[in-house]
C-alpha atoms as a PDB file:
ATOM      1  CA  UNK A   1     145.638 110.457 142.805  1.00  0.00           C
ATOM      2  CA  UNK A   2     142.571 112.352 143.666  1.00  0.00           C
ATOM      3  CA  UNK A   3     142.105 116.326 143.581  1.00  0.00           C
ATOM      4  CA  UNK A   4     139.849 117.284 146.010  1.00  0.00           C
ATOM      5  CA  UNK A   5     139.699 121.213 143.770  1.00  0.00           C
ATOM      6  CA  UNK A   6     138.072 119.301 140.538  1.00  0.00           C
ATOM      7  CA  UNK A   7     135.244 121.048 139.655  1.00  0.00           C
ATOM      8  CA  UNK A   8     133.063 118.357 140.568  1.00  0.00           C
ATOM      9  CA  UNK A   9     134.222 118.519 144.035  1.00  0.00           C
ATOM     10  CA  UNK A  10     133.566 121.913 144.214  1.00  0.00           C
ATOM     11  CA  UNK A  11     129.755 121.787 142.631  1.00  0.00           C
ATOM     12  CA  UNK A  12     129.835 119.134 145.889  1.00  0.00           C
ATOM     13  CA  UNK A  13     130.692 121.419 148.124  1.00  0.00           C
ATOM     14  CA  UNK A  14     128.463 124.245 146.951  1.00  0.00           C
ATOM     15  CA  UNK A  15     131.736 126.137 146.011  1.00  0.00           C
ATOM     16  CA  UNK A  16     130.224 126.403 142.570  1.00  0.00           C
ATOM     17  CA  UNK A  17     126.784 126.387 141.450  1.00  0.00           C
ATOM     18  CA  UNK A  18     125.148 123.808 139.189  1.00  0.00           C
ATOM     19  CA  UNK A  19     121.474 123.486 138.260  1.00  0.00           C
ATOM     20  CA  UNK A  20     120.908 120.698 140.623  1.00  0.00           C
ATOM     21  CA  UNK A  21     118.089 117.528 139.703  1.00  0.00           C
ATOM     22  CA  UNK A  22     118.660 116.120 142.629  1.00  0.00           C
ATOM     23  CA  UNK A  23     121.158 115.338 145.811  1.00  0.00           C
ATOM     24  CA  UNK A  24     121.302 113.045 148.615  1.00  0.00           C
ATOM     25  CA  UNK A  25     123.414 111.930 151.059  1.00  0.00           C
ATOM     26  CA  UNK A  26     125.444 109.999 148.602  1.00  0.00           C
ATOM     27  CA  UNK A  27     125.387 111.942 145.216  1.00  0.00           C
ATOM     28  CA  UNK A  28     124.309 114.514 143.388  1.00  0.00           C
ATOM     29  CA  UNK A  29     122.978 115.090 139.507  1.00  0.00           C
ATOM     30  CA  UNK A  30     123.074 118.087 137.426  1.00  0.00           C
ATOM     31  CA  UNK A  31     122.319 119.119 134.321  1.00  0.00           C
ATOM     32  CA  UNK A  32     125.418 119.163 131.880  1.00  0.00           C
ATOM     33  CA  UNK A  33     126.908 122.826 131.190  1.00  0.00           C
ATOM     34  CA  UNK A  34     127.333 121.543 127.516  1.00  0.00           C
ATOM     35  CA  UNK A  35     124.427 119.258 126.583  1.00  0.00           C
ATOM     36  CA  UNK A  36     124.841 116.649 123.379  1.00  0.00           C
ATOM     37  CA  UNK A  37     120.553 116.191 123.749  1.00  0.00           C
ATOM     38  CA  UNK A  38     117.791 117.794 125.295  1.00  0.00           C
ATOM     39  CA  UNK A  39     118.080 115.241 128.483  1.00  0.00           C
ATOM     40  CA  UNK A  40     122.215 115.312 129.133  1.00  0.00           C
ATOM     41  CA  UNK A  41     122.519 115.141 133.531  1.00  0.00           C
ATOM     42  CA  UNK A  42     125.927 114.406 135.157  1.00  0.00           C
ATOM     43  CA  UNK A  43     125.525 111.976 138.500  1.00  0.00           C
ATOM     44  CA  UNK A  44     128.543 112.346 140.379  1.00  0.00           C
ATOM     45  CA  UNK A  45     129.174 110.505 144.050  1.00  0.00           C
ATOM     46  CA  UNK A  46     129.462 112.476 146.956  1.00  0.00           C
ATOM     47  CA  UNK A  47     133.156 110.839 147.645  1.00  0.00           C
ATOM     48  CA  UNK A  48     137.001 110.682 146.626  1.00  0.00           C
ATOM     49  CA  UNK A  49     136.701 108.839 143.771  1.00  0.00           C
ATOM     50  CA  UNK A  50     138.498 109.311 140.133  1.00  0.00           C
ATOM     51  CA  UNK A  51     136.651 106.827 138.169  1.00  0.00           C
ATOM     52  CA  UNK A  52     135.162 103.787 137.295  1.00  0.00           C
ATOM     53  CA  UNK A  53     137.588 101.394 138.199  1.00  0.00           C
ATOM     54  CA  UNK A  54     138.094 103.330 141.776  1.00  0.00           C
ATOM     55  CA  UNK A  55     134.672 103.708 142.537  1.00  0.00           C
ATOM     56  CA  UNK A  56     134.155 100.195 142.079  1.00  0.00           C
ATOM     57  CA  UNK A  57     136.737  98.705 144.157  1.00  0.00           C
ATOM     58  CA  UNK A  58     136.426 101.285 146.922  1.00  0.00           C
ATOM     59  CA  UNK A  59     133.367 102.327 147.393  1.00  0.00           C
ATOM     60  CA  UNK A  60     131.056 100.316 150.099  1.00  0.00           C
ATOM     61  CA  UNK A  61     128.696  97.773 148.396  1.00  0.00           C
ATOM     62  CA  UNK A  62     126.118 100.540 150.270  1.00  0.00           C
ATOM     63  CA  UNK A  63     127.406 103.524 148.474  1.00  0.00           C
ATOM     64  CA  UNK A  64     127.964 101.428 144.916  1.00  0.00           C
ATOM     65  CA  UNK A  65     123.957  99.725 145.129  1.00  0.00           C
ATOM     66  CA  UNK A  66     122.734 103.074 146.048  1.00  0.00           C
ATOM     67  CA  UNK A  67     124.524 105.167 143.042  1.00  0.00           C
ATOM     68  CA  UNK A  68     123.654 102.614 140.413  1.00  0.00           C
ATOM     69  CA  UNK A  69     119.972 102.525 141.357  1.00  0.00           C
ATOM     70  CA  UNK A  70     119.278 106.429 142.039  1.00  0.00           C
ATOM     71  CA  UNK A  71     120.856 106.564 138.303  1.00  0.00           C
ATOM     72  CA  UNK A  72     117.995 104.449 137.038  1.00  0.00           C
ATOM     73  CA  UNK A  73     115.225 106.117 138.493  1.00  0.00           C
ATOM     74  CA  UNK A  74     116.688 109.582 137.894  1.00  0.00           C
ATOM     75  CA  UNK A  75     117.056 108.250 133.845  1.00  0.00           C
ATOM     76  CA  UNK A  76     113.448 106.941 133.879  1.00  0.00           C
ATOM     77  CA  UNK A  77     111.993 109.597 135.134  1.00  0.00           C
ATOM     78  CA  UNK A  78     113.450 112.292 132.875  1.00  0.00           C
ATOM     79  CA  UNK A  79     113.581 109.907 129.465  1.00  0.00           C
ATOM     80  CA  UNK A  80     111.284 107.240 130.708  1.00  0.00           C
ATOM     81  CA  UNK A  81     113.162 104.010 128.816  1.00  0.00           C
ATOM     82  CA  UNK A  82     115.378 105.453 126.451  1.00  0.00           C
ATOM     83  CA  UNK A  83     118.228 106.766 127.576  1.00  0.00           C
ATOM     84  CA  UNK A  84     121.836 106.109 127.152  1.00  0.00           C
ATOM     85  CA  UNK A  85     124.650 105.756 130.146  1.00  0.00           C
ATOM     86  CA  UNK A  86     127.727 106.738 129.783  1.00  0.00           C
ATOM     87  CA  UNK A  87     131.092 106.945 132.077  1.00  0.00           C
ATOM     88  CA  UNK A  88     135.324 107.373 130.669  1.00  0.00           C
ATOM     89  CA  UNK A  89     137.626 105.623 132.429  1.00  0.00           C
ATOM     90  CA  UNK A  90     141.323 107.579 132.190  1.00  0.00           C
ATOM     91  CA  UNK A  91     142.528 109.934 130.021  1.00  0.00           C
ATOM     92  CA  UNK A  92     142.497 108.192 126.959  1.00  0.00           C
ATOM     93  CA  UNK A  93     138.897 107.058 127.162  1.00  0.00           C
ATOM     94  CA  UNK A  94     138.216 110.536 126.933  1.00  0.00           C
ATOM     95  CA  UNK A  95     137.842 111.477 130.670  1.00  0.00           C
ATOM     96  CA  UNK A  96     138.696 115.016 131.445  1.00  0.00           C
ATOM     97  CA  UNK A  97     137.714 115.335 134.936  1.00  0.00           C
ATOM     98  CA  UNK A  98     138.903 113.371 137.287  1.00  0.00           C
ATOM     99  CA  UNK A  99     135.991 112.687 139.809  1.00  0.00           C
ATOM    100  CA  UNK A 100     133.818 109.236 138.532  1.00  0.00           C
ATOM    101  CA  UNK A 101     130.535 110.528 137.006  1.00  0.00           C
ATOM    102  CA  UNK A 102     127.716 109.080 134.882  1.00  0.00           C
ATOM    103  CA  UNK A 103     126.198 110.564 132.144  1.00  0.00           C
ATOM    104  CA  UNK A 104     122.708 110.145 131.212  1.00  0.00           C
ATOM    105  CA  UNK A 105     121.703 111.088 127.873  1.00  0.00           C
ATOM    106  CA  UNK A 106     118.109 111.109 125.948  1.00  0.00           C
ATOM    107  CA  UNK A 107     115.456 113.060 125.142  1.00  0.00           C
ATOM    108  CA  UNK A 108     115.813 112.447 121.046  1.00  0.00           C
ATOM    109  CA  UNK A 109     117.120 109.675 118.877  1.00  0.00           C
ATOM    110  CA  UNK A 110     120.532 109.116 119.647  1.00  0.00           C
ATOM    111  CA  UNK A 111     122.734 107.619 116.926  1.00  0.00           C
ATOM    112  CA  UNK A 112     125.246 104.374 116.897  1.00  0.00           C
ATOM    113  CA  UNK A 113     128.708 103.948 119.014  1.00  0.00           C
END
């Protein structure tokens, strides 16, 4: 089930600041309040949705294209090709917050998985 008072739906609805990258009308990135490199930004959609797996199967096709391409351009354009993407899918993938988000981290040489 989705809750609607996760902190990423709050940073959504300006109920809690973040230092904002950029926003449209379908999502928003931010940088990370506890960075792992120089370049660590959160993307989040601007919807109900928990994670991977539920953003996938019920988001529009509109909403899904849109995300997965703004990601790109926002990870070229702050670590030109070398970046790393990164999302948790339930609690034991490590996910702590329950709203889907992508990480995009860069900026130095990151090591192995």
């Amino acid at each position: 089930m989705y809750d609607p008072n996760n902190i990423f739906a709050k940073i959504i609805r300006k109920e809690i600041p973040s230092q904002l990258i950029y926003e449209d009308d379908y999502l928003l990135a931010f940088h990370d309040m506890h960075p792992v490199a120089p370049v660590h930004v959160l993307v989040i959609p601007k919807g109900p949705y928990k994670d991977y797996s539920n953003f996938v199967t019920t988001a529009s096709s509109e909403m899904q294209s849109h995300f997965f391409k703004q990601v790109n351009v926002i990870a070229r354009d702050l670590c030109d090709a070398n970046f790393r993407l990164c999302t948790n899918n339930g609690p034991m993938s490590g996910q702590t917050i329950f709203h889907f988000h992508m990480h995009i981290i860069g900026g130095k040489q990151l090591g192995g998985l």
